[in-house]
Protein backbone atom coordinates (compact mmCIF):
# COMPACT_ATOMS: atom_id res chain seq x y z
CA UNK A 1 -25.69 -13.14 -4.63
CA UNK A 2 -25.40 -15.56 -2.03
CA UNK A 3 -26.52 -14.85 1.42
CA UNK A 4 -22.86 -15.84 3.14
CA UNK A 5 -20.93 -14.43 1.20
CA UNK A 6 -22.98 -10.90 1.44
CA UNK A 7 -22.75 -11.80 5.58
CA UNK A 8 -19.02 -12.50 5.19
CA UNK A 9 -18.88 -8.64 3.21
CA UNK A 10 -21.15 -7.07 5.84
CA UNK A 11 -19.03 -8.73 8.85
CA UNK A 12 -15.39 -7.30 6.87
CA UNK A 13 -17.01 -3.79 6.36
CA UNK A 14 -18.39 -4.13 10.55
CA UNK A 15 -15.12 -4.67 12.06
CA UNK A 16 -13.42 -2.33 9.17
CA UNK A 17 -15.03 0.21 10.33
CA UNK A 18 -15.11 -0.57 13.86
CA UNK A 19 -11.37 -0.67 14.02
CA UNK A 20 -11.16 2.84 11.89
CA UNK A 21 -13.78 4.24 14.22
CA UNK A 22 -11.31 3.19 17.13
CA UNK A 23 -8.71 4.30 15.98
CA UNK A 24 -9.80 7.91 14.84
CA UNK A 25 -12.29 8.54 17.24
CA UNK A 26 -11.01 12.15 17.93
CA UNK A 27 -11.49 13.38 14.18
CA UNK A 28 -13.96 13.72 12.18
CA UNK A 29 -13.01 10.83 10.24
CA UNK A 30 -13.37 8.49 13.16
CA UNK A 31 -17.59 9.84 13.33
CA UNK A 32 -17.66 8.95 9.82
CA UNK A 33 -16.00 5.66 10.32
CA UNK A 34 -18.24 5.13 12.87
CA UNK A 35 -21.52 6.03 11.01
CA UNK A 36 -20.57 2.99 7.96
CA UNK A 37 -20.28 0.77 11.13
CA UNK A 38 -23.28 1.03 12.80
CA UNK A 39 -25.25 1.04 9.13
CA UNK A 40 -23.19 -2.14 8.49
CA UNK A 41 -24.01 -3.61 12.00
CA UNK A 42 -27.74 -3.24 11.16
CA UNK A 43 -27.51 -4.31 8.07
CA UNK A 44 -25.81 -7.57 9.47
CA UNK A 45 -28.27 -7.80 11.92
CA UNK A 46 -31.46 -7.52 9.79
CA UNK A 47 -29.58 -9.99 7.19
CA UNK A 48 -29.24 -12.78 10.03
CA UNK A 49 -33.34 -12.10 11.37
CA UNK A 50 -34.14 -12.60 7.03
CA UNK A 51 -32.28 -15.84 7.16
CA UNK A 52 -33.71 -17.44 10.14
CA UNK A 53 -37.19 -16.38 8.84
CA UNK A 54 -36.56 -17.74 4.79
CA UNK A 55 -34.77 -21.23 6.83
């Protein structure tokens, strides 16, 4: 798979999430929501440190 189009997935599922955490941040949905965006932030973060590296 190419490498933008996995960082284009990971930066839809981040602000996905994000927005769902925001928005349901009083229910237990909302800490769920929440949980997928911070393992999608990392994930987007740790993709972008790989590609500067491989570059």
């Amino acid at each position: 798979m190419d490498t933008s189009k996995l960082f284009n997935i990971m930066t839809g599922l981040t602000l996905t999430f994000g927005g769902l955490s925001a928005l349901f941040y009083r229910h237990f949905f909302g800490g769920f929501a929440f949980f997928i965006f911070f393992v999608a932030l990392v994930s987007e973060v740790f993709l972008l440190v790989g590609n500067l590296y491989e570059e």
